[in-house]
C-alpha atoms as a PDB file:
ATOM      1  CA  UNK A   1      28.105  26.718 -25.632  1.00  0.00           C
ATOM      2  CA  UNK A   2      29.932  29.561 -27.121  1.00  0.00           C
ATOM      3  CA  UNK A   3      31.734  29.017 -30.535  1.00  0.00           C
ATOM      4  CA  UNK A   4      35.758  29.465 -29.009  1.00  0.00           C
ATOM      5  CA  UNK A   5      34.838  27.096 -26.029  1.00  0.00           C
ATOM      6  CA  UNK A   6      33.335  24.269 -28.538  1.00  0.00           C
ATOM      7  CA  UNK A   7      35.980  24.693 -30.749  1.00  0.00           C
ATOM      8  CA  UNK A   8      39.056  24.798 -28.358  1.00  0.00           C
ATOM      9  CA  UNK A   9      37.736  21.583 -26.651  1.00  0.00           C
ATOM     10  CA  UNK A  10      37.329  19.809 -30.171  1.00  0.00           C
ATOM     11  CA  UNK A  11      40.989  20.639 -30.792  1.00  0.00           C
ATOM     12  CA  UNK A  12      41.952  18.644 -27.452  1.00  0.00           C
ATOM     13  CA  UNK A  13      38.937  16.433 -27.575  1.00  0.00           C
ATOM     14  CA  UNK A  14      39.800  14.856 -31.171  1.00  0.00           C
ATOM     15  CA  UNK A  15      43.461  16.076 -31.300  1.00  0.00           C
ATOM     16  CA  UNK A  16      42.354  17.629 -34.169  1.00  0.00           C
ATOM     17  CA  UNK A  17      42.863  21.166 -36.425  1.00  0.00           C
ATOM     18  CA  UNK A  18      41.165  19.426 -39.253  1.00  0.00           C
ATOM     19  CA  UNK A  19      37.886  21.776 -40.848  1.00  0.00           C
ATOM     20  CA  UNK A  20      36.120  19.385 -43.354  1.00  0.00           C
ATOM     21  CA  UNK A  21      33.821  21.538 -45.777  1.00  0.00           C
ATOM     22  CA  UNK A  22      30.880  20.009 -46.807  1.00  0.00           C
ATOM     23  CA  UNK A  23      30.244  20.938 -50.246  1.00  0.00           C
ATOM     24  CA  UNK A  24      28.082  18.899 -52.026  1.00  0.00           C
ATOM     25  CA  UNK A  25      28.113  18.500 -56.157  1.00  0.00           C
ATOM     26  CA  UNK A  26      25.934  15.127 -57.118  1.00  0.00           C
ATOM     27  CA  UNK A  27      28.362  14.723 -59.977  1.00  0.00           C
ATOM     28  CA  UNK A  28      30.673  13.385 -57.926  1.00  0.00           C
ATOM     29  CA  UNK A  29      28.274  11.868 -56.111  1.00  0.00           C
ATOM     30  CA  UNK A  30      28.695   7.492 -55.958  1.00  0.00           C
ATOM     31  CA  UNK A  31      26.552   6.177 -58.069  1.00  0.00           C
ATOM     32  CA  UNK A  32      24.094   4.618 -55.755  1.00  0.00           C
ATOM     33  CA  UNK A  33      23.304   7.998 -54.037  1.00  0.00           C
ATOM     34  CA  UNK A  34      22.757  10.106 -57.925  1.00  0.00           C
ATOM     35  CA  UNK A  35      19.333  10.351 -58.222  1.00  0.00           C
ATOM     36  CA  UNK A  36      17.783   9.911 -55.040  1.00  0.00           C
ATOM     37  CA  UNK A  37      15.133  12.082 -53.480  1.00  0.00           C
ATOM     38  CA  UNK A  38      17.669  13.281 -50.576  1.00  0.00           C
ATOM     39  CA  UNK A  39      21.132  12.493 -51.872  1.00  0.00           C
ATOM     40  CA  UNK A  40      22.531  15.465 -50.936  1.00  0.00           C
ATOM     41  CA  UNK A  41      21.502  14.972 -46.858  1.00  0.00           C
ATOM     42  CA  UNK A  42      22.444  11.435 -47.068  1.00  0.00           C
ATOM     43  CA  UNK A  43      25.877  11.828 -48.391  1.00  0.00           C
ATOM     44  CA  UNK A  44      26.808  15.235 -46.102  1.00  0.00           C
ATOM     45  CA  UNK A  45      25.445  12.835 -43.003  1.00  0.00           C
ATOM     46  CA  UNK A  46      27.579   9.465 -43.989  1.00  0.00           C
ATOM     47  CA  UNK A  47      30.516  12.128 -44.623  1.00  0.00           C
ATOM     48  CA  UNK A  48      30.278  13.957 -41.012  1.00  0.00           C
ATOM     49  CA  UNK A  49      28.998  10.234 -39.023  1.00  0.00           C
ATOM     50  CA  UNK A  50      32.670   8.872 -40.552  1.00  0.00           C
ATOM     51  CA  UNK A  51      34.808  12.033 -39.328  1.00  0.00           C
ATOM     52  CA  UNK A  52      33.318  12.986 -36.209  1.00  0.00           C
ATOM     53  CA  UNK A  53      35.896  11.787 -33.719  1.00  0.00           C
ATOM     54  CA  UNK A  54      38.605  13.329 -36.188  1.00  0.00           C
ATOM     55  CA  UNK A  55      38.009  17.132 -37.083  1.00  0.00           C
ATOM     56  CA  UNK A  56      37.597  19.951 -34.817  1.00  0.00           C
ATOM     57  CA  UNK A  57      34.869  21.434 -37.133  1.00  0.00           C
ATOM     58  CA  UNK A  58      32.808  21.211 -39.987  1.00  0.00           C
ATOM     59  CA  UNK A  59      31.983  23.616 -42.603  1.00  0.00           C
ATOM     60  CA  UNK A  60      29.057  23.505 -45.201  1.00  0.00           C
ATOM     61  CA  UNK A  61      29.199  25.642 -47.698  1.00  0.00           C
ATOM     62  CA  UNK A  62      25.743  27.715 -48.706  1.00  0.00           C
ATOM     63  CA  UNK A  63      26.109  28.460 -52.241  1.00  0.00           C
ATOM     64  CA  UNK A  64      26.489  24.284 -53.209  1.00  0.00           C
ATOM     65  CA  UNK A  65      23.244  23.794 -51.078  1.00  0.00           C
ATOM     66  CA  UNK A  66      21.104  27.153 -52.117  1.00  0.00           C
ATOM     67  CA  UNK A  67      21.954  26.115 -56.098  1.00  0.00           C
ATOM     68  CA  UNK A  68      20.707  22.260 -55.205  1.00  0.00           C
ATOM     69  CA  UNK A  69      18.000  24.133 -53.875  1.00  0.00           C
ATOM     70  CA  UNK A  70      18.946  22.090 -50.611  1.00  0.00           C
ATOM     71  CA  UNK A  71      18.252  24.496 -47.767  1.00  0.00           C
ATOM     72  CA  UNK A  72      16.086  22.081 -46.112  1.00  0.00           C
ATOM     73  CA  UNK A  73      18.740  19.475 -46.093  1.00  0.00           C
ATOM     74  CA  UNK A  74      21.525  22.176 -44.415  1.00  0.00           C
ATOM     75  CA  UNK A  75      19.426  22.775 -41.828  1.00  0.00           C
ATOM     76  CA  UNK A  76      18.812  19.299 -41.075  1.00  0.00           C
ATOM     77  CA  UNK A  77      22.688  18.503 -41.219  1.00  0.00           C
ATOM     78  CA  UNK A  78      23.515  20.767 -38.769  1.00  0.00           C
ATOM     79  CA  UNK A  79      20.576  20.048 -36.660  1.00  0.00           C
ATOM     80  CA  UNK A  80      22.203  16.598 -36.860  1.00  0.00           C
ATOM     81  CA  UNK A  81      25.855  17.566 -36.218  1.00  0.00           C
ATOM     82  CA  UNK A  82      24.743  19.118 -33.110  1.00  0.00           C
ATOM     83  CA  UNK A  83      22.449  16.499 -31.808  1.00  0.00           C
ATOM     84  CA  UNK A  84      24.816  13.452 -33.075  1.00  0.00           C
ATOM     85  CA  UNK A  85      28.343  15.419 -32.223  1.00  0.00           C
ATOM     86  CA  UNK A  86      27.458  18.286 -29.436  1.00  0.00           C
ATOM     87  CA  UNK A  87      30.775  19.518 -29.639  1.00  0.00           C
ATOM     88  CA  UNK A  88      32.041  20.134 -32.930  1.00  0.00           C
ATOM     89  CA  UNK A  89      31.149  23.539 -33.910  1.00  0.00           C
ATOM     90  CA  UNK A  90      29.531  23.878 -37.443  1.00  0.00           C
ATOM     91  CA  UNK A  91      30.422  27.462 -39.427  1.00  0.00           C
ATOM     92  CA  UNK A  92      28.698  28.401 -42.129  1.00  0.00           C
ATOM     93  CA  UNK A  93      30.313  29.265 -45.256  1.00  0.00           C
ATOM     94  CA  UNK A  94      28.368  32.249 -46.393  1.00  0.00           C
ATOM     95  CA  UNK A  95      30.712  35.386 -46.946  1.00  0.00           C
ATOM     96  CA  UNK A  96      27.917  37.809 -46.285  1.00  0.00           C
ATOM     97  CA  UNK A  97      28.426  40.910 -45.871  1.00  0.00           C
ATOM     98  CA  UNK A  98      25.807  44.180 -46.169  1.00  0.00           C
ATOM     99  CA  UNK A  99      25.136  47.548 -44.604  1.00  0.00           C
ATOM    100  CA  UNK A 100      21.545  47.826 -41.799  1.00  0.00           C
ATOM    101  CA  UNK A 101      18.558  45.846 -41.774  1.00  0.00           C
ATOM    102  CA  UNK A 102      19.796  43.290 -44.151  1.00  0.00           C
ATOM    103  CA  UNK A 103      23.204  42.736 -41.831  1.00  0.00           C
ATOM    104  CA  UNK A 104      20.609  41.888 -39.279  1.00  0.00           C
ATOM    105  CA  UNK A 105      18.767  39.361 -41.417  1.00  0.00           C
ATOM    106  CA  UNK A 106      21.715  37.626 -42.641  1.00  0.00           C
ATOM    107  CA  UNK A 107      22.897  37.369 -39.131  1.00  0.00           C
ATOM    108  CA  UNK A 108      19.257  35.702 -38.395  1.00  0.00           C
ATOM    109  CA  UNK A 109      19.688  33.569 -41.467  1.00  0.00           C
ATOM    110  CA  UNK A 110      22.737  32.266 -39.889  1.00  0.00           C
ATOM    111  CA  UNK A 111      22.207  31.830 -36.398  1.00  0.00           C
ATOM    112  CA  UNK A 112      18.513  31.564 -35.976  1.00  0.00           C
ATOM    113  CA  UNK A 113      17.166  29.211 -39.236  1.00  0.00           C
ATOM    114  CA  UNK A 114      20.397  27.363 -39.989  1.00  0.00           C
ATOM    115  CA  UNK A 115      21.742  27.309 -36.063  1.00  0.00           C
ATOM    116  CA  UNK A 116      25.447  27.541 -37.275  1.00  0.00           C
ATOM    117  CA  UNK A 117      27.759  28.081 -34.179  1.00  0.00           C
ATOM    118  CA  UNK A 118      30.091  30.437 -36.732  1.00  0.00           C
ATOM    119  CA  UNK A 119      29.663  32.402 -40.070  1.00  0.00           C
ATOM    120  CA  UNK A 120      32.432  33.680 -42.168  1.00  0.00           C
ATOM    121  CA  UNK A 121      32.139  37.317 -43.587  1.00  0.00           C
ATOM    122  CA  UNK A 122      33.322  39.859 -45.734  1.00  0.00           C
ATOM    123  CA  UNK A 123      34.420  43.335 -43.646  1.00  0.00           C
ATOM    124  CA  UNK A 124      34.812  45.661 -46.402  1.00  0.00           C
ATOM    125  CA  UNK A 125      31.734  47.389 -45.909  1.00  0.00           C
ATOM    126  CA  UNK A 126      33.245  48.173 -42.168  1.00  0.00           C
ATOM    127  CA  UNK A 127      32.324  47.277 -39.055  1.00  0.00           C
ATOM    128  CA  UNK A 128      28.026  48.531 -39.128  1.00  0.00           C
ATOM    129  CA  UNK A 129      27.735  45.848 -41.337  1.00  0.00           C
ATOM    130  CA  UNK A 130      29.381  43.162 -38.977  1.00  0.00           C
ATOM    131  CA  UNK A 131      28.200  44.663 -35.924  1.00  0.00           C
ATOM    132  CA  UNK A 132      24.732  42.487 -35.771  1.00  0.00           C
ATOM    133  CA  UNK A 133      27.233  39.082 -36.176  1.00  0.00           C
ATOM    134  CA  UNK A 134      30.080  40.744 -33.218  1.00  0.00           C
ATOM    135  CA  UNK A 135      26.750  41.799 -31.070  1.00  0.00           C
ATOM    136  CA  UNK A 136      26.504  37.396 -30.698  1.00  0.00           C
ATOM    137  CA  UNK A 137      29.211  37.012 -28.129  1.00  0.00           C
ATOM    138  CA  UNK A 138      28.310  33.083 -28.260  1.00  0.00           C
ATOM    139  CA  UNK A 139      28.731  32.801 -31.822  1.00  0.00           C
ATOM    140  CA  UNK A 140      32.191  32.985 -33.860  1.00  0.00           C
ATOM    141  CA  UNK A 141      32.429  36.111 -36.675  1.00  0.00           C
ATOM    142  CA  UNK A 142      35.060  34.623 -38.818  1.00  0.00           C
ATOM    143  CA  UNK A 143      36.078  37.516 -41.376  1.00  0.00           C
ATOM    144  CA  UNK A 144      37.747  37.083 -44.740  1.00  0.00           C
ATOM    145  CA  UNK A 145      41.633  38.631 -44.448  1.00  0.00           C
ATOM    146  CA  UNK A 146      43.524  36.743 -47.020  1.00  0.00           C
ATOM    147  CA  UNK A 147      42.053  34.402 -49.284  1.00  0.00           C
ATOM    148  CA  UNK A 148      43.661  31.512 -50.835  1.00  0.00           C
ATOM    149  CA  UNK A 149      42.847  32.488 -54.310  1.00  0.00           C
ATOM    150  CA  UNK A 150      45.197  33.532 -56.912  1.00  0.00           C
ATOM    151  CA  UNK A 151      43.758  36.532 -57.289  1.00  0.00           C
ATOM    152  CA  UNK A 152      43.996  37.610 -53.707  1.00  0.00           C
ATOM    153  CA  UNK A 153      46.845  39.925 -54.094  1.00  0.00           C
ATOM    154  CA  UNK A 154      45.015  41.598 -56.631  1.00  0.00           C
ATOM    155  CA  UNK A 155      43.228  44.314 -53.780  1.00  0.00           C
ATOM    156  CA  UNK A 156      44.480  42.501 -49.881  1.00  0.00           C
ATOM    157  CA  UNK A 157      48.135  42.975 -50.468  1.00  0.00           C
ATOM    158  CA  UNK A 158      47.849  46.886 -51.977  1.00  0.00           C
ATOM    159  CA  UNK A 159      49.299  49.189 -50.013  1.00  0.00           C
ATOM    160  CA  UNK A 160      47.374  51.300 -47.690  1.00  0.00           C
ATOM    161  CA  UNK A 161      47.813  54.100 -45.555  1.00  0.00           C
ATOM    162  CA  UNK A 162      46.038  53.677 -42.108  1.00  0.00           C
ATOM    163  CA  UNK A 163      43.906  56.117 -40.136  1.00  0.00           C
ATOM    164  CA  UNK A 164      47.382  56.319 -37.830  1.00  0.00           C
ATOM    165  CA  UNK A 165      49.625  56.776 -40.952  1.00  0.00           C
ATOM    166  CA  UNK A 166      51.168  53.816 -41.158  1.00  0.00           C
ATOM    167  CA  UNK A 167      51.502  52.385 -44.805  1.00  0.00           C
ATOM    168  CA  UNK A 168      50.558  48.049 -44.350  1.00  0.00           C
ATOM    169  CA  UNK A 169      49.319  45.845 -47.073  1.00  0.00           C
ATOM    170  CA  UNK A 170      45.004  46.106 -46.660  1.00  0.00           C
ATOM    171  CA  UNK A 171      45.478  42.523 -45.613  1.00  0.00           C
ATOM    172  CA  UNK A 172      47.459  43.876 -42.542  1.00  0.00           C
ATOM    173  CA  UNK A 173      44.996  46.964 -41.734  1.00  0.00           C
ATOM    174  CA  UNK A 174      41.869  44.033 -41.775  1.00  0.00           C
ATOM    175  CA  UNK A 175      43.844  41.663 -39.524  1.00  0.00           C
ATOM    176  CA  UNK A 176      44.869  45.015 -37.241  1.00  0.00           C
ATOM    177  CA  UNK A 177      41.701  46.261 -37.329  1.00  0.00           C
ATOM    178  CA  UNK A 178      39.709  43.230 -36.370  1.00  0.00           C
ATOM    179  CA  UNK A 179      42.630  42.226 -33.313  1.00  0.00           C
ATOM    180  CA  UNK A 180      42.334  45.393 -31.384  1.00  0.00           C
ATOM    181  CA  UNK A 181      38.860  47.395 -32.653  1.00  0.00           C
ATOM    182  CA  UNK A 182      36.377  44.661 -33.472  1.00  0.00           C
ATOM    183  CA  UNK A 183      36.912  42.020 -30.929  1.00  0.00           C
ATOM    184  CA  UNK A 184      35.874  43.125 -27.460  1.00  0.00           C
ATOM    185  CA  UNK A 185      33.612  39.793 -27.158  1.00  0.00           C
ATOM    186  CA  UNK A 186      36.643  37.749 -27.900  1.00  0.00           C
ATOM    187  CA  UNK A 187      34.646  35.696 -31.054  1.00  0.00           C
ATOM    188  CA  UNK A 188      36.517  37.118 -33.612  1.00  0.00           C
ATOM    189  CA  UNK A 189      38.480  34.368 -36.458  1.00  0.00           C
ATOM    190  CA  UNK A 190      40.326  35.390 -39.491  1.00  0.00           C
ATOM    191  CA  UNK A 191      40.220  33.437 -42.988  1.00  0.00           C
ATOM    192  CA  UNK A 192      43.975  32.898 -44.096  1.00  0.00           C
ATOM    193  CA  UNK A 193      44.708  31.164 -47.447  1.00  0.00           C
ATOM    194  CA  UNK A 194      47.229  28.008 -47.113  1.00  0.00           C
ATOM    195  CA  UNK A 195      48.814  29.087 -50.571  1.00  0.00           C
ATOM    196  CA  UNK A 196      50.012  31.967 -48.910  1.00  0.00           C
ATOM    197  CA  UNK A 197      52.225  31.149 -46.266  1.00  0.00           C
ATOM    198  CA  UNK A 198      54.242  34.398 -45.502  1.00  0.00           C
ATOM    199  CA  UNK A 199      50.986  36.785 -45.612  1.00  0.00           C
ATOM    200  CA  UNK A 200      49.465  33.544 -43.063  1.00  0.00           C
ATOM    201  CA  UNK A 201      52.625  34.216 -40.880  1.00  0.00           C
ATOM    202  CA  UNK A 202      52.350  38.114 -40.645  1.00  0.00           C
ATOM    203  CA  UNK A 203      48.644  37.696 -39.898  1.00  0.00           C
ATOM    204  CA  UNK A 204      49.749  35.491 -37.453  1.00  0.00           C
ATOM    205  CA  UNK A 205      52.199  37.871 -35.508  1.00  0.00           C
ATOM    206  CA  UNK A 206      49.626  40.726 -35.606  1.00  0.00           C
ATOM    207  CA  UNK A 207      46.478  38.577 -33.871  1.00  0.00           C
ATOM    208  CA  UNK A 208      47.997  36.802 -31.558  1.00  0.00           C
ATOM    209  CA  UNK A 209      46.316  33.998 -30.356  1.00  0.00           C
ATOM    210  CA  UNK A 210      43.431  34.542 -32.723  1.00  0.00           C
ATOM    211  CA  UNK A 211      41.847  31.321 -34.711  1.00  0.00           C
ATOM    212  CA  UNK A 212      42.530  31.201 -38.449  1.00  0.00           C
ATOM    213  CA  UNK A 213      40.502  29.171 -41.094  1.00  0.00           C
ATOM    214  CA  UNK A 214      42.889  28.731 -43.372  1.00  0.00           C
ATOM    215  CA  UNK A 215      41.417  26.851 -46.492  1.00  0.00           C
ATOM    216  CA  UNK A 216      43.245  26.263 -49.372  1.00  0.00           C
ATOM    217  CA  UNK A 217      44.911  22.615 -48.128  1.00  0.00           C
ATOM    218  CA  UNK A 218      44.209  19.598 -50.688  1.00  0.00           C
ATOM    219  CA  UNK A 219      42.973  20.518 -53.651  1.00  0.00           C
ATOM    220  CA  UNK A 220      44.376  24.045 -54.809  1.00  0.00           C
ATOM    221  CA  UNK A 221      47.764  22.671 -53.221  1.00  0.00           C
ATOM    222  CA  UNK A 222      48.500  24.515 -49.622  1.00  0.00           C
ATOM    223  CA  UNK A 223      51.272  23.324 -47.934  1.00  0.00           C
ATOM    224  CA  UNK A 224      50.960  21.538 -44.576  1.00  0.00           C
ATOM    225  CA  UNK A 225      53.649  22.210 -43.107  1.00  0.00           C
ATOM    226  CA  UNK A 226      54.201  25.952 -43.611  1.00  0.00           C
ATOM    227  CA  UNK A 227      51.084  26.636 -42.658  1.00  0.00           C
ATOM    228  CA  UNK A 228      51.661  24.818 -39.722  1.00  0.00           C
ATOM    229  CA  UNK A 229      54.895  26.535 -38.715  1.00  0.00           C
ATOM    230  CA  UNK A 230      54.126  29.707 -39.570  1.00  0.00           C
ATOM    231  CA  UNK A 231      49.748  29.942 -38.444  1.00  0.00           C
ATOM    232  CA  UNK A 232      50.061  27.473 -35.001  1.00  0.00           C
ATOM    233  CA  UNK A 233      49.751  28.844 -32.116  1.00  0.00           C
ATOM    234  CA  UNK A 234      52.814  28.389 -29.100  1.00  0.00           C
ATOM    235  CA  UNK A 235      50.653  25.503 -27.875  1.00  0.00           C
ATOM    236  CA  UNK A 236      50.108  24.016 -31.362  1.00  0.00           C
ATOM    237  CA  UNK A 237      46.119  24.721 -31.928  1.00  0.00           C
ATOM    238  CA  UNK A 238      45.141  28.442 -33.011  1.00  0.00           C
ATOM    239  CA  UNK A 239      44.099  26.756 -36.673  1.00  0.00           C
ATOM    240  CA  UNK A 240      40.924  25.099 -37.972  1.00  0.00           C
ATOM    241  CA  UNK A 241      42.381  23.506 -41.392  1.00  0.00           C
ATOM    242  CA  UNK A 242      40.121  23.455 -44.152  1.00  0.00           C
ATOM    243  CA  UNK A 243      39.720  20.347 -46.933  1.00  0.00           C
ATOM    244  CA  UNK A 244      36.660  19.581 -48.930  1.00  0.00           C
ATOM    245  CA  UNK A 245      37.121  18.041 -52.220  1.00  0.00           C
ATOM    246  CA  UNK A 246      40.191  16.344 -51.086  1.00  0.00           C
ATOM    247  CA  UNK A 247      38.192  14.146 -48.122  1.00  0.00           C
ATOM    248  CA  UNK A 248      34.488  14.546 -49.616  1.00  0.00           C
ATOM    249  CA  UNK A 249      35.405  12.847 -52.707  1.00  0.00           C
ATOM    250  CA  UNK A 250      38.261  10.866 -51.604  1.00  0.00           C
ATOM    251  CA  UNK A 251      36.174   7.582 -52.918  1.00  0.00           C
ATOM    252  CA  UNK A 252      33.421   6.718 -55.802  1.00  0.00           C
ATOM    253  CA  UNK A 253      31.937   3.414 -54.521  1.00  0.00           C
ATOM    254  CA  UNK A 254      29.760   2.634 -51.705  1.00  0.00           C
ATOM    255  CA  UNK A 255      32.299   2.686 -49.119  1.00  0.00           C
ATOM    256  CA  UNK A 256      32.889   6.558 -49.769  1.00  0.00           C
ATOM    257  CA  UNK A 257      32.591   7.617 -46.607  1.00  0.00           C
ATOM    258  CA  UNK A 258      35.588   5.147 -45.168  1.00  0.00           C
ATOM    259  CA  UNK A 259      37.488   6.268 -47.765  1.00  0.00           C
ATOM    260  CA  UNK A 260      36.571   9.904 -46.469  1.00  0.00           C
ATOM    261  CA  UNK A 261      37.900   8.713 -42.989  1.00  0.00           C
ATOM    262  CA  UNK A 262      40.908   7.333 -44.166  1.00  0.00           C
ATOM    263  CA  UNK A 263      41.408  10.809 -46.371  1.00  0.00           C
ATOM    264  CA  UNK A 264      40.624  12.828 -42.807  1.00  0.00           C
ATOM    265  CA  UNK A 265      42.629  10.320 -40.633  1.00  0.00           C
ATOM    266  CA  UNK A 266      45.647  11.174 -43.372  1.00  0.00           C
ATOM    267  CA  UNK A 267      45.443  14.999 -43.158  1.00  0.00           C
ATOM    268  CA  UNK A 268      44.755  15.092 -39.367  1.00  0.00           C
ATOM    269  CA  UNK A 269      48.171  12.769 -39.032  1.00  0.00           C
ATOM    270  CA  UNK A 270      49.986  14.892 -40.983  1.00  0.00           C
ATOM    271  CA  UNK A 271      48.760  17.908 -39.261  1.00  0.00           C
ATOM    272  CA  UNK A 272      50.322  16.732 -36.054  1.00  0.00           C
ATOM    273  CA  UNK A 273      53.442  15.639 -37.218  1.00  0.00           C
ATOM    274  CA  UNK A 274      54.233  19.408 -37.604  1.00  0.00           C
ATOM    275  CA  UNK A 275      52.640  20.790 -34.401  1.00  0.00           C
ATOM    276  CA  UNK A 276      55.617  20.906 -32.180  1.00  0.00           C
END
């Protein structure tokens, strides 16, 4: 099924905008999974078999599984997401982004070994080196526009003349760009940070209808309800919410993943009390 069709019936399936990332760090792992030969499988599978009916997507994160050296178990969570939970749509968090032949093999990497439904990406080498991700009308091409970092306004809100003049924040120019150049197959997202709600709201007025991951809720301190009033669509979906530390490691016993519910259960609640 293509990526917008999964992902628009998860938000009506599970009356849901809640993205949980998966990203694993045995630290914080209970202390009856530290140690074991596939800890980091078991606890991303106990995390998503708690959540399923509650999120409209999940989001594993490549770095915290390539450093594990846990490649093996990614591709078996997804391969279980989809077989356990056929419709919730699985993006991987990779950020690639690269000029030619390697474009091509990261967008293999992506869709073919790891059979993510999305990938997130960095445009700023320009649209040959997202061109083998847009080229997968089934697939979404989720593209990095403002970042919920602190140091995001450091180069995205610089002012920048465009090829028609017109002097926008880069931010602006990306979200522009990818609306009305890069999007003919319609599977085009945007990443906007939660910790910046006004840059979220112009992004907002320039795409349209356009999905935003907007990570950045939970942990570094995003604010739910300005992101909902100023990133939700008219009908009160357009966002796929992002939380990881904030549900993964919500608990410390043996009944983590409950208390990873409960945590998902919360944020999805509070979601919807701002929807309209």
């Amino acid at each position: 099924m293509h990526f917008m069709q999964s992902l628009h019936q998860a938000w009506q399936r599970n009356d849901s905008l809640v993205c949980v990332g998966l990203d694993p760090e045995p630290a914080k792992f209970p202390s009856h999974l530290r140690g074991t030969p596939d800890a980091v499988f078991d606890f991303c599978r106990a995390i998503v078999d708690a959540t399923a009916d509650l999120v409209c997507a999940y989001k594993p994160q490549i770095a915290h599984f390539a450093a594990l050296r846990a490649e093996d178990a990614l591709e078996r969570l997804i391969a279980h997401i989809h077989t356990a939970y056929p419709g919730i749509p699985v993006i991987l968090d990779a950020k690639r982004g690269d000029i030619g032949s390697t474009a091509q093999h990261y967008a293999t990497e992506a869709f073919e070994r790891y059979k993510a439904d999305a990938v997130t990406l960095n445009p700023y080498l320009g649209r040959d080196s997202i061109q083998p991700f847009l080229d997968r009308a089934d697939k979404g091409v989720i593209l990095l526009c403002h970042t919920s970092n602190p140091g995001a306004a450091d180069l995205q809100d610089l002012s920048v003349e465009g090829t028609d003049g017109r002097r926008l924040p880069l931010y602006q120019h990306v979200a522009r760009t990818i609306a009305n150049e890069w999007n003919a197959n319609g599977n085009c997202a945007l990443v906007t940070g939660a910790t910046w709600p006004e840059q979220l709201a112009q992004v907002r007025a320039l795409v349209g209808d356009m999905p935003l991951l907007v990570p950045g809720i939970g942990a570094q301190g995003g604010d739910v309800e300005a992101v909902l009033r100023h990133g939700r669509t008219r009908n009160g979906t357009g966002l796929m919410i992002s939380s990881s530390r904030a549900i993964l490691y919500a608990g410390t016993g043996e009944d983590f993943a409950q208390a990873a519910r409960r945590a998902t259960r919360d944020l999805r609640g509070q979601i919807n009390r701002h929807r309209g």
